[in-house]
PDB file of N, CA and C in Angstrom:
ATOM      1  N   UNK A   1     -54.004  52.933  73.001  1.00  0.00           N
ATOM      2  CA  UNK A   1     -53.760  54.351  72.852  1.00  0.00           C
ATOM      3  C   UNK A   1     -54.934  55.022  72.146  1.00  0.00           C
ATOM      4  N   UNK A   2     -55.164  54.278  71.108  1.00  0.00           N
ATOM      5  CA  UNK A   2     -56.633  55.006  69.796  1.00  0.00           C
ATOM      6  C   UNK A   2     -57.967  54.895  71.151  1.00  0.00           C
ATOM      7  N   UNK A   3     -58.418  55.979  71.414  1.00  0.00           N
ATOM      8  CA  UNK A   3     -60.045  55.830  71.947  1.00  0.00           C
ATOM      9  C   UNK A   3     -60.481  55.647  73.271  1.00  0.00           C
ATOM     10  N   UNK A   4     -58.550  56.023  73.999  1.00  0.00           N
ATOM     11  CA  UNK A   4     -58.179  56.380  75.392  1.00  0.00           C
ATOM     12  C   UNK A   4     -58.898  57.979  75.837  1.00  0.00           C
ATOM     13  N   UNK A   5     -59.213  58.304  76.596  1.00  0.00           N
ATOM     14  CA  UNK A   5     -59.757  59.706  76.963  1.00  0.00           C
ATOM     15  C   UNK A   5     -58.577  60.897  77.519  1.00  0.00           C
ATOM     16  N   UNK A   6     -57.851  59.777  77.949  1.00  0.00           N
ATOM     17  CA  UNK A   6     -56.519  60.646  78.837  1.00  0.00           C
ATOM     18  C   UNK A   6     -55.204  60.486  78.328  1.00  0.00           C
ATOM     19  N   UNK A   7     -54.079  61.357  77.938  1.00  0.00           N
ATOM     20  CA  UNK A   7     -53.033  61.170  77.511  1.00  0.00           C
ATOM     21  C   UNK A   7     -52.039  60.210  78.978  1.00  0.00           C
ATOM     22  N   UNK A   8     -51.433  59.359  78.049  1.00  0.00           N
ATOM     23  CA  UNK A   8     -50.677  59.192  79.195  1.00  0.00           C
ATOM     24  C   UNK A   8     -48.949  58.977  78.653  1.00  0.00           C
ATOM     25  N   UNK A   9     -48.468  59.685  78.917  1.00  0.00           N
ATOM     26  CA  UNK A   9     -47.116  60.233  78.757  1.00  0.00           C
ATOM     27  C   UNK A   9     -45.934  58.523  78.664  1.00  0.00           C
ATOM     28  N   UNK A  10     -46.530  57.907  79.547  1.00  0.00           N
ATOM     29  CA  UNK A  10     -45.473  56.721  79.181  1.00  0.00           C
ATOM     30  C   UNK A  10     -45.481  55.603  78.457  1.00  0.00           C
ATOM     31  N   UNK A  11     -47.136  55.741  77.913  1.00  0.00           N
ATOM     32  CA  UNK A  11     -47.369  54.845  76.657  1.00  0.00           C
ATOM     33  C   UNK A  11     -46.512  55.204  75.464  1.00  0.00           C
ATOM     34  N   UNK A  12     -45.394  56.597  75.366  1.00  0.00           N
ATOM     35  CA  UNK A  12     -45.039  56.933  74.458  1.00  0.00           C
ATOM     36  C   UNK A  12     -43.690  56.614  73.822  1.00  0.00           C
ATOM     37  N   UNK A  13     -43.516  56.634  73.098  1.00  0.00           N
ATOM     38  CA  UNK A  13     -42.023  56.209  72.745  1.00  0.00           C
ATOM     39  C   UNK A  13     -40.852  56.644  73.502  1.00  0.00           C
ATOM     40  N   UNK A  14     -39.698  56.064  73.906  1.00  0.00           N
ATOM     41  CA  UNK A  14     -38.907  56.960  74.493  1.00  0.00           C
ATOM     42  C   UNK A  14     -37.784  57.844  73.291  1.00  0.00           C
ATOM     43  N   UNK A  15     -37.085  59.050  73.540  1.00  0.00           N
ATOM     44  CA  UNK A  15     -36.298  59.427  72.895  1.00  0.00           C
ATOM     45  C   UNK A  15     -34.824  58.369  72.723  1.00  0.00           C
ATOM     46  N   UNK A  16     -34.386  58.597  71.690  1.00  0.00           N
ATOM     47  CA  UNK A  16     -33.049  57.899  71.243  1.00  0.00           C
ATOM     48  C   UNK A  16     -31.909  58.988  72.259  1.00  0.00           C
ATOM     49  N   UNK A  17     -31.105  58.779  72.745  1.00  0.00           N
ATOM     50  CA  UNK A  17     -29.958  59.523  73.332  1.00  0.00           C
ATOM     51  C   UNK A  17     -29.059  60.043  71.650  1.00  0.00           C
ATOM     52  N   UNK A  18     -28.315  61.632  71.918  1.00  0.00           N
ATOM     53  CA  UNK A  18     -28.433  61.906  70.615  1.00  0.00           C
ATOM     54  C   UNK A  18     -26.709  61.299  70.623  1.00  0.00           C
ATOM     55  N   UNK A  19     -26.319  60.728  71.340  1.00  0.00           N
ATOM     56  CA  UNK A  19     -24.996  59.655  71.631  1.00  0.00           C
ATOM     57  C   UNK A  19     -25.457  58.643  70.790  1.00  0.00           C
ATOM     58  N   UNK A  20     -26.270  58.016  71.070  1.00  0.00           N
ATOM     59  CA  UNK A  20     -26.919  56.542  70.476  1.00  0.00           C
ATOM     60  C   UNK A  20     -26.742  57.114  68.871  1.00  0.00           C
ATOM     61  N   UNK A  21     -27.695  58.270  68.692  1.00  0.00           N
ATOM     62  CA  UNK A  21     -27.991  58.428  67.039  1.00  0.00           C
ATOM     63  C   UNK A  21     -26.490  58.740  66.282  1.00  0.00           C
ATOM     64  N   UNK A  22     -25.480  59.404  67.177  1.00  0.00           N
ATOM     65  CA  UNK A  22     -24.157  59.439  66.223  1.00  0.00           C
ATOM     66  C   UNK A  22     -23.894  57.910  66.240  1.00  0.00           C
ATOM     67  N   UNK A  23     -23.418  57.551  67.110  1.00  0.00           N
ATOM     68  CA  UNK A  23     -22.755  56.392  66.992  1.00  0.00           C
ATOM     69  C   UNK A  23     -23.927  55.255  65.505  1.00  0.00           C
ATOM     70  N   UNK A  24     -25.185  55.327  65.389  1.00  0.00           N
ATOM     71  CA  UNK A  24     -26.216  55.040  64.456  1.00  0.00           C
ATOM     72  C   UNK A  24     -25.362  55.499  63.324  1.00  0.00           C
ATOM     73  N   UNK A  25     -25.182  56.587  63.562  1.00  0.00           N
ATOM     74  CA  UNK A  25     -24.679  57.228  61.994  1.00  0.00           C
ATOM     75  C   UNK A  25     -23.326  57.038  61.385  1.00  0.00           C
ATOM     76  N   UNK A  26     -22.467  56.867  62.608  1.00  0.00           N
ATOM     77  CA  UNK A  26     -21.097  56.686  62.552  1.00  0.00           C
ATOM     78  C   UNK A  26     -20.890  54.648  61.605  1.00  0.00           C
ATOM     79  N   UNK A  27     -21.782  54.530  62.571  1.00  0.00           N
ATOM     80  CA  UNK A  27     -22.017  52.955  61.703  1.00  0.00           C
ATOM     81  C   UNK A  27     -22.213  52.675  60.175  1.00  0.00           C
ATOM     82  N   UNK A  28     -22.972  53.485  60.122  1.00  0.00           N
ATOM     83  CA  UNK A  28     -23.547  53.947  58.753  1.00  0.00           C
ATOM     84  C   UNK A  28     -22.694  54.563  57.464  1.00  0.00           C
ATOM     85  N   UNK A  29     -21.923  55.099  58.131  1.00  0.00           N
ATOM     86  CA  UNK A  29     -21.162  56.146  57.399  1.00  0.00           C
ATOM     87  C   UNK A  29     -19.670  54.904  57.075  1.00  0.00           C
ATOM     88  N   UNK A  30     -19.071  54.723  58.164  1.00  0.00           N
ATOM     89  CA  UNK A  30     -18.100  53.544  57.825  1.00  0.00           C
ATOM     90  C   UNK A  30     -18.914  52.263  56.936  1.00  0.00           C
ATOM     91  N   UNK A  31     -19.738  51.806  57.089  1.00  0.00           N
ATOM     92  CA  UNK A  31     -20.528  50.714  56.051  1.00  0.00           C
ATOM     93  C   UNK A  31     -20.799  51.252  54.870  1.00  0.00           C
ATOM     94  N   UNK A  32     -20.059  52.334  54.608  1.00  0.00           N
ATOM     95  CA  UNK A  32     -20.871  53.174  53.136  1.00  0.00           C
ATOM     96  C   UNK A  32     -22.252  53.111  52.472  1.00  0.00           C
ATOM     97  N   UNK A  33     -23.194  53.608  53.759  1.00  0.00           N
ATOM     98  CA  UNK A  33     -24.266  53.441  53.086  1.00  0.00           C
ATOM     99  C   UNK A  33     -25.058  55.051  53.330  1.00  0.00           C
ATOM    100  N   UNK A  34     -24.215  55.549  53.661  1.00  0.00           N
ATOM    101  CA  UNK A  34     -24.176  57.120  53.877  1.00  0.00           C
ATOM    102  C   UNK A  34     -22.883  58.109  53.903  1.00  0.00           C
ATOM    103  N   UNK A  35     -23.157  58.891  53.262  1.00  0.00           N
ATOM    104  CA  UNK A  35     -21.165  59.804  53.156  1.00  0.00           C
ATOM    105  C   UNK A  35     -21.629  61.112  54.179  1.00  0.00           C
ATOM    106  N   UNK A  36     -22.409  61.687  54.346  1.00  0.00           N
ATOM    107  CA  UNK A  36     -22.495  62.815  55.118  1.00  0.00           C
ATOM    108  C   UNK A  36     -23.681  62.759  55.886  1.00  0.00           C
ATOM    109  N   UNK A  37     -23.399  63.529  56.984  1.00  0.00           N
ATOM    110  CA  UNK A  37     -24.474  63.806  58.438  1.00  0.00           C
ATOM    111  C   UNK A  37     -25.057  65.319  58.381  1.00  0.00           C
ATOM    112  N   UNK A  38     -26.081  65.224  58.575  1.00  0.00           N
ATOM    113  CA  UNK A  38     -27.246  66.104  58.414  1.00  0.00           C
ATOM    114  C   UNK A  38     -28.290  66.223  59.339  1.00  0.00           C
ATOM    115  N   UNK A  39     -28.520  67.516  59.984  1.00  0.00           N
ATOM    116  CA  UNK A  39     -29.936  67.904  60.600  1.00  0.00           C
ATOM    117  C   UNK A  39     -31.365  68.263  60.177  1.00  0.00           C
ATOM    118  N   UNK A  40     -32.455  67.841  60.517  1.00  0.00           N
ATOM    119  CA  UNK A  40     -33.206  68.449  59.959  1.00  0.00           C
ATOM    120  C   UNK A  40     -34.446  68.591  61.208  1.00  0.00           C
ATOM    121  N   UNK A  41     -35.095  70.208  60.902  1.00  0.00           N
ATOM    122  CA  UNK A  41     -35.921  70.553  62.088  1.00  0.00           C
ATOM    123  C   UNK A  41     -35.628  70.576  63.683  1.00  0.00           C
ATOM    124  N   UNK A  42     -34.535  71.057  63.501  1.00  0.00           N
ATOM    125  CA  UNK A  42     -33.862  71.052  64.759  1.00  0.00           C
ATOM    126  C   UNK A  42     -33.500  72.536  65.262  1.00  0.00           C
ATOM    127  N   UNK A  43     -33.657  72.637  66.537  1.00  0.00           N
ATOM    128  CA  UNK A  43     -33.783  73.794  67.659  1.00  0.00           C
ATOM    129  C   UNK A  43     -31.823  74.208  67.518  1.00  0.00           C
ATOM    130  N   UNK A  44     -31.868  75.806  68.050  1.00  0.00           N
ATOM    131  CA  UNK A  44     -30.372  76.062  67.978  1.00  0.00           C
ATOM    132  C   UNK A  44     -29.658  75.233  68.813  1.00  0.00           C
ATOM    133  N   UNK A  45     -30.520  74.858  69.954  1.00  0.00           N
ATOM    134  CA  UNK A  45     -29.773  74.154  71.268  1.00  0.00           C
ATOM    135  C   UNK A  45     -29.889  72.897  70.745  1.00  0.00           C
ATOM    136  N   UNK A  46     -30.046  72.155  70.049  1.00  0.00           N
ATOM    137  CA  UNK A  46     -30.098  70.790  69.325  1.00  0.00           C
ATOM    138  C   UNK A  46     -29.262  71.155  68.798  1.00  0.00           C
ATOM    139  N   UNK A  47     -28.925  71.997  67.374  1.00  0.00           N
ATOM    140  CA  UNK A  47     -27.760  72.046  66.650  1.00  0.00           C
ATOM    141  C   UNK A  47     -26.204  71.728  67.410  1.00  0.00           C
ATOM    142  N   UNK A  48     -26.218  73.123  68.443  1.00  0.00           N
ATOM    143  CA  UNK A  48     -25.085  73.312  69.409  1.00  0.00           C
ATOM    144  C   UNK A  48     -24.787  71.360  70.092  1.00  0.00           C
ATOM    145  N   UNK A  49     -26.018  70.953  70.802  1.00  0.00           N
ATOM    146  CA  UNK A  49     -25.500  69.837  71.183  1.00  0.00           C
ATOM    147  C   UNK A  49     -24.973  68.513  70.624  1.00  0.00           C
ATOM    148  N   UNK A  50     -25.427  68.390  69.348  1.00  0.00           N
ATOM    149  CA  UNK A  50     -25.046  67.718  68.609  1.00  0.00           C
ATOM    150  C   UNK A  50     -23.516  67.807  68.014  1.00  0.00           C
ATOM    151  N   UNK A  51     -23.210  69.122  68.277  1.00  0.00           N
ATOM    152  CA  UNK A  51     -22.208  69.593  67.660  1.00  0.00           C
ATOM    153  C   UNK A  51     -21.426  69.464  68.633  1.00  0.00           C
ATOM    154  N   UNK A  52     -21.404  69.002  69.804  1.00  0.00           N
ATOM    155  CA  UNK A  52     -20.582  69.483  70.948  1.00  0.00           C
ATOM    156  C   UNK A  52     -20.382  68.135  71.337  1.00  0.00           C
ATOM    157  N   UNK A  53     -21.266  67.056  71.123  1.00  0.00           N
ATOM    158  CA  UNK A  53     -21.806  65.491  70.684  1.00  0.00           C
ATOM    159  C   UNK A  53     -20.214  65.275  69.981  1.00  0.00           C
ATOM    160  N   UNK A  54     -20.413  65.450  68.906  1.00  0.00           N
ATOM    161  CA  UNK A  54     -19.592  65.430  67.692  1.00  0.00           C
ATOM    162  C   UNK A  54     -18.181  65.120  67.966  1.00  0.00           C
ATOM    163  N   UNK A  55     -18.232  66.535  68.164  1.00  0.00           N
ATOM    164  CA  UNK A  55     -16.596  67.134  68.129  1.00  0.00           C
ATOM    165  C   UNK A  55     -16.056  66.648  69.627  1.00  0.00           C
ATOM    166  N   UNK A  56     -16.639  66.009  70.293  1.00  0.00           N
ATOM    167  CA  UNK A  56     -16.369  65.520  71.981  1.00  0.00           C
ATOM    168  C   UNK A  56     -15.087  64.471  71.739  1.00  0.00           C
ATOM    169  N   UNK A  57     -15.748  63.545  70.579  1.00  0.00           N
ATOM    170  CA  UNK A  57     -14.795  62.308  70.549  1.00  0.00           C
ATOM    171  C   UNK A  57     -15.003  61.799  68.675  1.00  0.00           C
ATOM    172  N   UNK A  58     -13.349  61.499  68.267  1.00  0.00           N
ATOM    173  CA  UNK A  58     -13.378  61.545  66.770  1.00  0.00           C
ATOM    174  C   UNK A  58     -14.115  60.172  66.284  1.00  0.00           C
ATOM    175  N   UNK A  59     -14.501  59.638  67.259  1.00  0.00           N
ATOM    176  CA  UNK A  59     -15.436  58.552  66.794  1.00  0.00           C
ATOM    177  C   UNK A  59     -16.914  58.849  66.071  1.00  0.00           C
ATOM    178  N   UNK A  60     -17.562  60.176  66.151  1.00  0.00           N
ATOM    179  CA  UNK A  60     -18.656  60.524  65.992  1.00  0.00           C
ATOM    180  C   UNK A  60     -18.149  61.097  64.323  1.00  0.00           C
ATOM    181  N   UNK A  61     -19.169  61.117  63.432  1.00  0.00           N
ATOM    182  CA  UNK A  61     -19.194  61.942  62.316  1.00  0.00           C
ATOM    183  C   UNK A  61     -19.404  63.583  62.433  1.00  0.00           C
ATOM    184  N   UNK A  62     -19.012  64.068  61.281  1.00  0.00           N
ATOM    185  CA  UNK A  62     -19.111  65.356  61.436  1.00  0.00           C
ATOM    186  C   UNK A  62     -20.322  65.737  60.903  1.00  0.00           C
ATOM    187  N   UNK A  63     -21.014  66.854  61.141  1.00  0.00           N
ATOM    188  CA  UNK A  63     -22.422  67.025  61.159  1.00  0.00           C
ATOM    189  C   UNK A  63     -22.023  67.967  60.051  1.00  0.00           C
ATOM    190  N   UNK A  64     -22.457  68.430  58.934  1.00  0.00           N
ATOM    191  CA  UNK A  64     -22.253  69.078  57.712  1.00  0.00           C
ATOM    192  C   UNK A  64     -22.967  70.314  57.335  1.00  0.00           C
ATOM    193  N   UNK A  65     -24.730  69.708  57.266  1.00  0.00           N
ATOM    194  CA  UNK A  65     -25.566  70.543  56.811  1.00  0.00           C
ATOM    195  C   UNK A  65     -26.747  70.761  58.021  1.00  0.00           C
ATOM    196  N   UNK A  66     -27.961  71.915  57.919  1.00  0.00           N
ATOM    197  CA  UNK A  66     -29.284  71.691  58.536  1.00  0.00           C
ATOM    198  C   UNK A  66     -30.209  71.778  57.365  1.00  0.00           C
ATOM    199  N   UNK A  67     -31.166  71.131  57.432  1.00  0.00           N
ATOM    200  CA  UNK A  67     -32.235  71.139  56.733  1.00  0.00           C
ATOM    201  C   UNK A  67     -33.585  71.585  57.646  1.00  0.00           C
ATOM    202  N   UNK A  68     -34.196  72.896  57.716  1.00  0.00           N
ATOM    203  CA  UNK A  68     -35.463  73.626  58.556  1.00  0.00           C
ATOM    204  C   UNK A  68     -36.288  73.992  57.476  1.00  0.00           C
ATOM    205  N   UNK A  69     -37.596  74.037  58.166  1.00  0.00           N
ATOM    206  CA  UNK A  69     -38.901  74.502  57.157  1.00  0.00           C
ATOM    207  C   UNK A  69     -38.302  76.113  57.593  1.00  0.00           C
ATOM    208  N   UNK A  70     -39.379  77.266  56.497  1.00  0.00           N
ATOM    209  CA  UNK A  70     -38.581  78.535  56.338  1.00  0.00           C
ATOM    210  C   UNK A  70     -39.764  78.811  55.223  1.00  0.00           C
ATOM    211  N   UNK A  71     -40.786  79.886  55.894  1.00  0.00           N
ATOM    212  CA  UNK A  71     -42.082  80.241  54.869  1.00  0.00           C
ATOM    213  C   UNK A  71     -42.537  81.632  56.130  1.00  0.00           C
ATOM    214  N   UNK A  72     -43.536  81.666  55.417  1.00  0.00           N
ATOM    215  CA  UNK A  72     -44.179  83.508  56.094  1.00  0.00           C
ATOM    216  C   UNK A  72     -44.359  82.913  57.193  1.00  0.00           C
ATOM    217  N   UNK A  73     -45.168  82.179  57.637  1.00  0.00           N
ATOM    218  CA  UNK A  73     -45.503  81.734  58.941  1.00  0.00           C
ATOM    219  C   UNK A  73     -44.384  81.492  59.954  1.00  0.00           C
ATOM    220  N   UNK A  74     -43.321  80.266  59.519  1.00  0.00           N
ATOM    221  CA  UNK A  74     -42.172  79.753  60.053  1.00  0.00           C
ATOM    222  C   UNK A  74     -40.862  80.271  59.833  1.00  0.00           C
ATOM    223  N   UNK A  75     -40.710  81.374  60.411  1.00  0.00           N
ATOM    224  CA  UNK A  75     -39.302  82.301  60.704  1.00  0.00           C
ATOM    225  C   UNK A  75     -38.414  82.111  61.723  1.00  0.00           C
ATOM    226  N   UNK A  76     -38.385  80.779  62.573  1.00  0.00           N
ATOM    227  CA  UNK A  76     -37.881  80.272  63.421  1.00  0.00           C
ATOM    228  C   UNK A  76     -36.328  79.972  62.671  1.00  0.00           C
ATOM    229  N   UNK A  77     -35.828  80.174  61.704  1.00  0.00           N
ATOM    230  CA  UNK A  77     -34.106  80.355  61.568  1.00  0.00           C
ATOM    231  C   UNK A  77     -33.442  81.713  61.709  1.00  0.00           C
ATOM    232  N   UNK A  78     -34.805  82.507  61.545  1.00  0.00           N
ATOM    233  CA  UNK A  78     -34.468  84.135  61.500  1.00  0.00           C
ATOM    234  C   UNK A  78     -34.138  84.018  63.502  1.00  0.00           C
ATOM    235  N   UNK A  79     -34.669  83.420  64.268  1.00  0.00           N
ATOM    236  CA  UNK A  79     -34.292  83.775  65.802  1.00  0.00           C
ATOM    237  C   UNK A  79     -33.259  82.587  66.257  1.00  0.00           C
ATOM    238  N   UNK A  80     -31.957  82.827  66.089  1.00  0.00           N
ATOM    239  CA  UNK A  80     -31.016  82.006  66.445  1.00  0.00           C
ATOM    240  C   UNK A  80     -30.201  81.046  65.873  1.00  0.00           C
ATOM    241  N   UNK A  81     -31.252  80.455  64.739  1.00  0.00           N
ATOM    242  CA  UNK A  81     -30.559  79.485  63.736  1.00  0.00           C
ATOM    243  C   UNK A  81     -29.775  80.052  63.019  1.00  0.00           C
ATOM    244  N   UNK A  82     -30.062  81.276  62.248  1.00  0.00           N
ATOM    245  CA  UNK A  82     -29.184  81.931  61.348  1.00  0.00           C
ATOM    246  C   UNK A  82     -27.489  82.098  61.928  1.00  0.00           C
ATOM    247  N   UNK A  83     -27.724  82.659  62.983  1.00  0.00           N
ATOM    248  CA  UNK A  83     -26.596  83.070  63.886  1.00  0.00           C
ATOM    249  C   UNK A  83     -25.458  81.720  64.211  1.00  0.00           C
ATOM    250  N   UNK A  84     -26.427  80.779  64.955  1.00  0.00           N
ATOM    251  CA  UNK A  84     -25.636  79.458  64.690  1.00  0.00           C
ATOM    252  C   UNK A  84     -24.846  79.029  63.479  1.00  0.00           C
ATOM    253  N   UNK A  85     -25.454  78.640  62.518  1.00  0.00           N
ATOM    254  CA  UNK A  85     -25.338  78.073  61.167  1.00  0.00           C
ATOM    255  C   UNK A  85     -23.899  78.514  60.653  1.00  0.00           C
ATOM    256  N   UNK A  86     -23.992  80.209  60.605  1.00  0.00           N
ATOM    257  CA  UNK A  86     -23.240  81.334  60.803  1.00  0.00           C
ATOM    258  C   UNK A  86     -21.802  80.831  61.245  1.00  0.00           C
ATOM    259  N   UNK A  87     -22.088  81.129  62.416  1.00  0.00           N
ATOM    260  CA  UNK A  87     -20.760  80.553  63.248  1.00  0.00           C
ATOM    261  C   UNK A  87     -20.142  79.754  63.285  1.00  0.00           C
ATOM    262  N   UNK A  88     -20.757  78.450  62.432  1.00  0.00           N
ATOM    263  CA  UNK A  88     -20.210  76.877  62.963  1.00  0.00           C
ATOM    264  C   UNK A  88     -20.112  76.607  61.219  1.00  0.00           C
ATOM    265  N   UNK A  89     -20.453  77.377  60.308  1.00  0.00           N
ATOM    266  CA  UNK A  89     -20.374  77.126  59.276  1.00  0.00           C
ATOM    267  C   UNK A  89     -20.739  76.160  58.333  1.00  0.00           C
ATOM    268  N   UNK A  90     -22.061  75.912  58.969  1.00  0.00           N
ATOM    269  CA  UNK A  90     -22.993  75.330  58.045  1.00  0.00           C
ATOM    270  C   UNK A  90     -23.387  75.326  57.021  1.00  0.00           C
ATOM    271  N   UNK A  91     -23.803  74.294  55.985  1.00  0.00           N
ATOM    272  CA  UNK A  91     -24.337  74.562  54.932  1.00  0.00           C
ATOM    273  C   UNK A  91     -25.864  74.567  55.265  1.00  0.00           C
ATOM    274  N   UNK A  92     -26.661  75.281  54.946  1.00  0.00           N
ATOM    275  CA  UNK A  92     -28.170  75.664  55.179  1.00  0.00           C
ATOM    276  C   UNK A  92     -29.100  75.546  53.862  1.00  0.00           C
ATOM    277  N   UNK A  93     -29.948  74.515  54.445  1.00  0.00           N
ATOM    278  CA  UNK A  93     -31.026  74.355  53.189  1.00  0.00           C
ATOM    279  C   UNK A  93     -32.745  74.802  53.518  1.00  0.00           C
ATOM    280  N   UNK A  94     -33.012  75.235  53.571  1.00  0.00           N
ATOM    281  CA  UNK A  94     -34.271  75.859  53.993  1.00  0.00           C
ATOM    282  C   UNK A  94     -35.317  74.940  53.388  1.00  0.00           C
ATOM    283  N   UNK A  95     -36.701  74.432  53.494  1.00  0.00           N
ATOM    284  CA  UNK A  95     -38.035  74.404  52.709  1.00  0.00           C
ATOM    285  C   UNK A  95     -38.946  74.916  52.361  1.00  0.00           C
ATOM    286  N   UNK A  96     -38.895  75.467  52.101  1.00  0.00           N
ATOM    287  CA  UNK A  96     -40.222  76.526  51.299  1.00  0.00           C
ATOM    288  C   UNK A  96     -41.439  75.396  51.322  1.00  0.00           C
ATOM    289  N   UNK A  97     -42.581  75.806  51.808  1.00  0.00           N
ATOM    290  CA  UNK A  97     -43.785  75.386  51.885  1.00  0.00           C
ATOM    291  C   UNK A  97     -44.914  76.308  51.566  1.00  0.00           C
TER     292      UNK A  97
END
């Protein structure tokens, strides 16, 4: 990969299915080595699916909080996240950078 000239898209990792990562967490959470589920840097349509993930089947944990960066530059909760968060009644932690 280091000192290749051309990207090539399937040298790359594949994504986790976000099925795979509850059930990850759900494991986790019954082994007590975690009490609550949390987002972080995630798109409104990530939030929503996860959430829709979730609440599909009571085997999955419940998703609690988001954790997003949030500075002059990065106002990306001000377009949609806020509104989400909002609705579904999130607890919201922002980062200041």
């Amino acid at each position: 990969m280091f000192g290749e000239v051309e990207y090539n898209p399937t040298r790359q990792f594949c994504s986790v299915s976000m099925e795979e990562q509850l059930d990850s967490l759900h494991r986790a959470v019954d082994a007590g080595k975690i009490r609550y589920i949390g987002l972080s840097n995630e798109t409104p349509y990530g939030i929503m699916k996860f959430l829709q993930i979730a609440e599909s089947s009571a085997h999955y944990p419940k998703i609690i909080s988001v954790q997003n960066s949030y500075n002059l530059l990065c106002r990306t909760f001000d377009s949609g996240l806020a509104e989400c968060c909002h609705h579904e009644g999130y607890v919201v932690f922002l980062n200041k950078h």
